[in-house]
Protein backbone atom coordinates (compact mmCIF):
# COMPACT_ATOMS: atom_id res chain seq x y z
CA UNK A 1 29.31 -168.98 -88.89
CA UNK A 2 29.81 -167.62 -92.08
CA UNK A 3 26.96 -166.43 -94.09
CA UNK A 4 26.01 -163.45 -96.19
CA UNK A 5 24.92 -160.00 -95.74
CA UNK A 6 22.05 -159.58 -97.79
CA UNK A 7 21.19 -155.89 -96.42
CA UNK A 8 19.37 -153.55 -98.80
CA UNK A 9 20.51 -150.14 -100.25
CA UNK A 10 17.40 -147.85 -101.33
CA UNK A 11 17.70 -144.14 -102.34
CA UNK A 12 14.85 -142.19 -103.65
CA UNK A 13 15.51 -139.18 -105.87
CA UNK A 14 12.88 -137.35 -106.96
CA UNK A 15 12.78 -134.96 -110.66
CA UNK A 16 11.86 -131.48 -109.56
CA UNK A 17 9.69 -129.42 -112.33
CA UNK A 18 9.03 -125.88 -112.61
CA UNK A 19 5.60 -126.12 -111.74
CA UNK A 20 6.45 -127.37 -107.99
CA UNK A 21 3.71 -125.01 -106.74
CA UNK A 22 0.65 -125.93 -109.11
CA UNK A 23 1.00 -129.38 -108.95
CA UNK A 24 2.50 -130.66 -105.72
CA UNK A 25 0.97 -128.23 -103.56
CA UNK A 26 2.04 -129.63 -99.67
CA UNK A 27 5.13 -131.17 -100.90
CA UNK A 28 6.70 -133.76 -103.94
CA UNK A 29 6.44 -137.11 -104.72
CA UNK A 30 8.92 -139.79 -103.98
CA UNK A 31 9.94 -143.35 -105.90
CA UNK A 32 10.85 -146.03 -103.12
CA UNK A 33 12.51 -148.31 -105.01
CA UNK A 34 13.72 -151.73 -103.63
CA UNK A 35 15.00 -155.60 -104.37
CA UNK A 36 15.11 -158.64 -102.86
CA UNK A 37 18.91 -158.85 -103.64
CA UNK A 38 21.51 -160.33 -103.45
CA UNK A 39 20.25 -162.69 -106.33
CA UNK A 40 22.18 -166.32 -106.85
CA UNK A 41 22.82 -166.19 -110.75
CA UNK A 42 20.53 -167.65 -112.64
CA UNK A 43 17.58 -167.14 -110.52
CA UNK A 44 15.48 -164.25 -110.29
CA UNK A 45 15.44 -161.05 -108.91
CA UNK A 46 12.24 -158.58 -107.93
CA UNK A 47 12.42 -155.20 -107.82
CA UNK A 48 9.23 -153.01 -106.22
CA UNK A 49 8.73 -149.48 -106.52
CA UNK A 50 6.45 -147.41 -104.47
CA UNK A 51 5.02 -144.14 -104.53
CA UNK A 52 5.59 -142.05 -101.71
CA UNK A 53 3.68 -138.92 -100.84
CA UNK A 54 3.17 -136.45 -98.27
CA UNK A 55 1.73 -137.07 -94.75
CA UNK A 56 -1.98 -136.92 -95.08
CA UNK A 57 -2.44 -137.77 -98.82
CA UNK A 58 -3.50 -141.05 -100.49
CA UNK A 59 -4.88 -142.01 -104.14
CA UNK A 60 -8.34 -141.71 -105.07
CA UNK A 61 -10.69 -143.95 -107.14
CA UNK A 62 -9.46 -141.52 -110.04
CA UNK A 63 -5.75 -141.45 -109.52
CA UNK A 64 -5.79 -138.19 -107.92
CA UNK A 65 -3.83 -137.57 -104.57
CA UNK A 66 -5.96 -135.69 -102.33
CA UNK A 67 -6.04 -135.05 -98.61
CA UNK A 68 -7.10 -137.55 -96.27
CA UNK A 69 -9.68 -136.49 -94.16
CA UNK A 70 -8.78 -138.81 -91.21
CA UNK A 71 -5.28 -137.85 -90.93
CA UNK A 72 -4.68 -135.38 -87.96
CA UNK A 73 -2.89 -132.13 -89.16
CA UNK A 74 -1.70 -129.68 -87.03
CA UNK A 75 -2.29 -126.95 -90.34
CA UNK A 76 -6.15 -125.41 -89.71
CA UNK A 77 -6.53 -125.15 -93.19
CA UNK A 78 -9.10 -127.58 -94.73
CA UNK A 79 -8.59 -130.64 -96.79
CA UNK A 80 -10.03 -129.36 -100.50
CA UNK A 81 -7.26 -126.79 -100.52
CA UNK A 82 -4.55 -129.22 -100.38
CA UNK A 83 -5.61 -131.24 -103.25
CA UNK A 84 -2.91 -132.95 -105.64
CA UNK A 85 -4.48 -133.31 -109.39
CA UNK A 86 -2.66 -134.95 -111.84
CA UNK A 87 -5.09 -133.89 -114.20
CA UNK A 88 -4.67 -129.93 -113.57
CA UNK A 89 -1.08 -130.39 -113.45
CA UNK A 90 -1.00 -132.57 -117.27
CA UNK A 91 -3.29 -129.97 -118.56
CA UNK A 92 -0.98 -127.02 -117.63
CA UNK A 93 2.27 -129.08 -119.03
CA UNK A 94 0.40 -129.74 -122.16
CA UNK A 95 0.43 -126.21 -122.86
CA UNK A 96 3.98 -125.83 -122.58
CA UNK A 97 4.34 -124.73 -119.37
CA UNK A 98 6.62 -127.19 -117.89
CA UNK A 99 10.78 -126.94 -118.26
CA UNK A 100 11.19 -130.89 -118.07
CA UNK A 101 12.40 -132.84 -121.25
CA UNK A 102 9.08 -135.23 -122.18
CA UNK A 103 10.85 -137.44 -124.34
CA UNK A 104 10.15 -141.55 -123.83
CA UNK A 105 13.88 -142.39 -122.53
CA UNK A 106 14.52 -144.84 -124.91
CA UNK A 107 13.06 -143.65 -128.14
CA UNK A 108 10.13 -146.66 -127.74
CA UNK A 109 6.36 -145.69 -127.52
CA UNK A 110 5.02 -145.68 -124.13
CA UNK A 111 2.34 -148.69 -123.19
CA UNK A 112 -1.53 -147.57 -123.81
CA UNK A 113 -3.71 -148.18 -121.03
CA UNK A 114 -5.95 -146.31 -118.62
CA UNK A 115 -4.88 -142.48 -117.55
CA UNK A 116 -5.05 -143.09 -113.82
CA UNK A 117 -1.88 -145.69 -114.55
CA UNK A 118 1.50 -144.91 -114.53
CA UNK A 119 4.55 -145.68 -116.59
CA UNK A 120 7.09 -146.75 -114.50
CA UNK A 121 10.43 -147.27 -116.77
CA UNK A 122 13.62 -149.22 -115.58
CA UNK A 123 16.85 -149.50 -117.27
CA UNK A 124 19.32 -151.17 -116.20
CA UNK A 125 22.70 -152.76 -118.13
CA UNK A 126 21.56 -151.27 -121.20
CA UNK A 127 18.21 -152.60 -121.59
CA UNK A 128 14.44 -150.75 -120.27
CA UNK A 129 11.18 -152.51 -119.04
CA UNK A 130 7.79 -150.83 -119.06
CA UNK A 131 5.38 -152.13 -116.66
CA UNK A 132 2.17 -149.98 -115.66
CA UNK A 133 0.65 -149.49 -111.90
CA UNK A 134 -0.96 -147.22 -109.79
CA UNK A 135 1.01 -146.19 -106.98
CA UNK A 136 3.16 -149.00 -107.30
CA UNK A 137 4.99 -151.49 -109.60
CA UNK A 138 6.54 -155.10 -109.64
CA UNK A 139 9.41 -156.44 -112.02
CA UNK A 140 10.73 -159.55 -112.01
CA UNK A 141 14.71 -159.82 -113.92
CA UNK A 142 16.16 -163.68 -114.80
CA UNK A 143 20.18 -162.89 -113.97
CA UNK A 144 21.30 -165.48 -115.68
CA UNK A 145 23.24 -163.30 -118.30
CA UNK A 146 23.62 -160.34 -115.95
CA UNK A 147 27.33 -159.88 -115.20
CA UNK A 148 28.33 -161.17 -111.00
CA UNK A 149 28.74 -158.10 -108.84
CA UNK A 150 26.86 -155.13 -107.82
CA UNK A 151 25.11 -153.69 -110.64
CA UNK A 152 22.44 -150.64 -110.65
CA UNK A 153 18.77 -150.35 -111.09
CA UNK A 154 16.91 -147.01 -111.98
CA UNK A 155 13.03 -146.23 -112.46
CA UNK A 156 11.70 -143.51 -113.99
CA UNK A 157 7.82 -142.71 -113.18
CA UNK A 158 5.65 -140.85 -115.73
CA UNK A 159 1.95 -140.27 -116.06
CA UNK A 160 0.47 -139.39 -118.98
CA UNK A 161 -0.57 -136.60 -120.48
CA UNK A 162 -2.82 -136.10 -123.99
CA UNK A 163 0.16 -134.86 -125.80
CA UNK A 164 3.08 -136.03 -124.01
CA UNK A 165 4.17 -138.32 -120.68
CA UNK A 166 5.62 -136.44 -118.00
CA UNK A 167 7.82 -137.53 -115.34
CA UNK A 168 6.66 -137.90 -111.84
CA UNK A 169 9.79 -139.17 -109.71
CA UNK A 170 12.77 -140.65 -109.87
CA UNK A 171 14.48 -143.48 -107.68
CA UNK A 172 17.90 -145.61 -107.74
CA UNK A 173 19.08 -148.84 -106.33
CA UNK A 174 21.77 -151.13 -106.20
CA UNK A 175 20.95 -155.05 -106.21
CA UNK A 176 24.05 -157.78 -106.22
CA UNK A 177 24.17 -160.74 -108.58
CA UNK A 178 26.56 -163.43 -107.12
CA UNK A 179 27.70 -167.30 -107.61
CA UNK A 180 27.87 -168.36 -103.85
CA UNK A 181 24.62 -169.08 -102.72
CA UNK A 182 23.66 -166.56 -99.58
CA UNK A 183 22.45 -167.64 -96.72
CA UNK A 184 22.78 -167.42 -92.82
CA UNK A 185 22.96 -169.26 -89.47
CA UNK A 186 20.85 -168.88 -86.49
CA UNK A 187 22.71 -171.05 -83.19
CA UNK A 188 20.74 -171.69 -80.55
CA UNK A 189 20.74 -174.20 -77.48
CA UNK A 190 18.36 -175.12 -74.95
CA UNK A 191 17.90 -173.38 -71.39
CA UNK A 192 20.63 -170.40 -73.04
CA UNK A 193 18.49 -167.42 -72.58
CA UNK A 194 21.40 -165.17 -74.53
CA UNK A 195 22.29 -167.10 -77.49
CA UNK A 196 23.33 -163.67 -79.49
CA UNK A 197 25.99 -163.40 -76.99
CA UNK A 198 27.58 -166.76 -78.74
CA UNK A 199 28.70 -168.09 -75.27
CA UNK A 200 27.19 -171.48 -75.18
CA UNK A 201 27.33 -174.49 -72.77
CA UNK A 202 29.82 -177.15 -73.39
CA UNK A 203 27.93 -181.20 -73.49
CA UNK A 204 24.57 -179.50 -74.31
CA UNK A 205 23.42 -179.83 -78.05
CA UNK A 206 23.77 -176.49 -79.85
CA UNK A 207 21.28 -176.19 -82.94
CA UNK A 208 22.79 -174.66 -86.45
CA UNK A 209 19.36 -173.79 -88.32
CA UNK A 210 20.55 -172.66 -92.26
CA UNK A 211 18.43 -169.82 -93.57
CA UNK A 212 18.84 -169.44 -97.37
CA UNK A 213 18.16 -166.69 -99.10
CA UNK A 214 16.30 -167.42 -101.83
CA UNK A 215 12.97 -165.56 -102.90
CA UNK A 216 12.80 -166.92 -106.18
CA UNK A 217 12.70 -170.73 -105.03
CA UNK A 218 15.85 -170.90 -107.77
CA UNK A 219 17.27 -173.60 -105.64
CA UNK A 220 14.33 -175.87 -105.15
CA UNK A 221 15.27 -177.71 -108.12
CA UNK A 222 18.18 -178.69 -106.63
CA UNK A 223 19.74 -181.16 -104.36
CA UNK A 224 21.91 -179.28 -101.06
CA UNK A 225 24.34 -180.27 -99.23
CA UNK A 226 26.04 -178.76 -95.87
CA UNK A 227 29.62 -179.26 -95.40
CA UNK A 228 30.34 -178.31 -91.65
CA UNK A 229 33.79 -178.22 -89.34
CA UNK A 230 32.87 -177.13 -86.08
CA UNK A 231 36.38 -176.18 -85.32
CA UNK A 232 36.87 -179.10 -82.21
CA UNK A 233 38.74 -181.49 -84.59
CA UNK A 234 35.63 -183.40 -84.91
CA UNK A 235 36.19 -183.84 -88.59
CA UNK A 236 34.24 -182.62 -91.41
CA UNK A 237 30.51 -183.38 -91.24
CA UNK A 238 27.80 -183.18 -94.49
CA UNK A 239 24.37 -183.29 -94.04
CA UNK A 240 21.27 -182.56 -96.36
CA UNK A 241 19.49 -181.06 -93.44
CA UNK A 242 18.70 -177.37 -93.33
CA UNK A 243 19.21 -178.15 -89.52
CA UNK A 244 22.46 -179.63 -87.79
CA UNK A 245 23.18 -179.73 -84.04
CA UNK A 246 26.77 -180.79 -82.35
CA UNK A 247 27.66 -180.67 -79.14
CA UNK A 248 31.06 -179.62 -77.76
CA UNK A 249 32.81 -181.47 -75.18
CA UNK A 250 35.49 -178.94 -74.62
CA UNK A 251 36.17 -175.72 -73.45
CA UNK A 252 37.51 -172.83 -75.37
CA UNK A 253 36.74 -170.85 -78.56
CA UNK A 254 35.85 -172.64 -81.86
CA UNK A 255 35.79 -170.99 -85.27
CA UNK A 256 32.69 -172.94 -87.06
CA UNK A 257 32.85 -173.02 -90.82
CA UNK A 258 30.13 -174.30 -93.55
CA UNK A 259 29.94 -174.40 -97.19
CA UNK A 260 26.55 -175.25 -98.66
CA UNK A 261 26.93 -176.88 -102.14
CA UNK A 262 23.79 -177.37 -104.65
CA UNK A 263 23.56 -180.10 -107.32
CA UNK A 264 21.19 -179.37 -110.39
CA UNK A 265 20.44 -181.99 -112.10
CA UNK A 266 21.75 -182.28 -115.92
CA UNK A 267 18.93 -181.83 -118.96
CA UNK A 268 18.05 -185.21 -120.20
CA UNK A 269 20.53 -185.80 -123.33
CA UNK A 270 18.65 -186.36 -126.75
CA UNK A 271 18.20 -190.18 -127.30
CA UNK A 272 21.01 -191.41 -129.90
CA UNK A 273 19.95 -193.63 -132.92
CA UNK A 274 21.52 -197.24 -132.74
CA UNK A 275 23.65 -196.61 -135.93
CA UNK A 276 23.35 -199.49 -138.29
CA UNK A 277 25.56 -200.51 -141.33
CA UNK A 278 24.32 -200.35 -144.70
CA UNK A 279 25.79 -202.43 -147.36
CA UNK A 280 25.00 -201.82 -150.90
CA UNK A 281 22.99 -203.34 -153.06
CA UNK A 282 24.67 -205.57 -155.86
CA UNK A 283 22.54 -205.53 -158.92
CA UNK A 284 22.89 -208.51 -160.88
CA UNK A 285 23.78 -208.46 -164.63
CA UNK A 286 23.10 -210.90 -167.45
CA UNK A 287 25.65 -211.06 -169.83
CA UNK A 288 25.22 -213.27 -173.15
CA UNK A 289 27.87 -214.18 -174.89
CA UNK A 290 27.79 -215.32 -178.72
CA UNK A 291 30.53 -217.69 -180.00
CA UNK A 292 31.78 -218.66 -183.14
């Protein structure tokens, strides 16, 4: 069966500042950032980012990253001393001492809100969102004027300082916008104990089971239907069924072969006016006439 390969692509880059050793003592932080793509155009497509630090760290109450004191480590040295402040390290770039650029990327004024959140910035075609989070963030993108095809999403993570923002990490992803809806097909059959080998029995119903992808619920609105040809010369057959079965009465090799169509219904037209015909409206006029 043909279906889609909706696999995704993450790749974390992280900035690097001069400070490495006074702020991320034990190691750097990471940007994880992922999507639920590929995205059916005009529906919706989420893209999470998550922090990632070193083994044996997690966020405080405060924001800090400190050292977790359940986490086995082979080191002998004690937790305290592997401490990651965000506040120490802001402090010593607000006096200059950092060699990154701490300029908002797009000229705009970061969001206010409470020091222990982060900016996380993504641009991507052009345009730049600005949620906040803690170690992690959640947008949500409409694609219905974003371009089919792969495209690219970046995020930029800074945390604020009292004169400036400063970056944290970096990460990079690529997310696909496309106009066939992407889905797959699990085929199973009864009593076959190795269905992935696709060897199946012949006069023994084999089950087609459609899996859509669609996070978004984009196609909900919409009415399906399943064109299948199951390659026997049984003919085309269309269902509304997310689940078909067929049974083959021959043996050989059969090329199976579905297209899934959706119907959205059309936006109620305005109501049109009967027109009417308007005739105009004869005055009448006295005339007096005088003879001689």
């Amino acid at each position: 069966p043909r279906g889609h390969n909706n696999a995704q692509s993450a790749k974390t880059v992280e900035i690097t500042p001069k400070l490495d050793c006074f702020c991320l003592t034990g190691g750097k932080v990471k940007a994880l950032l992922t999507s639920n793509s590929p995205a059916l155009i005009g529906s919706n497509i989420t893209f999470a980012v998550t922090l990632q630090f070193q083994r044996c760290w997690k966020e405080n109450e405060d924001g800090g990253i400190v050292y977790d004191t359940k986490c086995i480590n082979d080191s002998s040295v004690y937790p305290d001393q592997y401490r990651y402040n965000w506040t120490n390290c802001i402090d010593h770039c607000d006096k200059g001492n950092c060699s990154f650029s701490n300029e908002f990327p797009h000229d705009r004024p970061f969001h206010h809100h409470d020091w222990r959140r982060r900016n996380f910035i993504f641009p991507t075609l052009g345009q730049y969102y600005n949620p906040t989070g803690r170690s992690s963030a959640v947008l949500s993108l409409n694609t219905t004027n974003i371009t089919v095809g792969s495209q690219i999403m970046e995020v930029s993570v800074y945390r604020r300082g009292r004169r400036h923002p400063y970056p944290v990490a970096k990460g990079i992803v690529l997310y696909d916008v496309t106009d066939r809806i992407p889905f797959y097909v699990n085929i199973s059959q009864k009593n076959n104990r190795n269905s992935s080998d696709d060897i199946f029995i012949k006069d023994s119903p084999i089950q087609f089971d459609v899996q859509l992808h669609d996070p978004s619920n984009y196609l909900s609105r919409a009415t399906l239907s399943f064109h299948w040809t199951f390659g026997d010369g049984s003919g085309l057959f269309v269902s509304n069924n997310l689940v078909s079965s067929h049974i083959y009465t021959l043996l050989g090799n059969f090329t199976l072969n579905l297209t899934v169509k959706a119907a959205f219904p059309a936006p109620c037209q305005p109501t049109t006016p009967t027109p009417t015909t308007q005739y105009p409206t004869m005055t009448p006029v006295t005339s007096n006439t005088t003879g001689k």
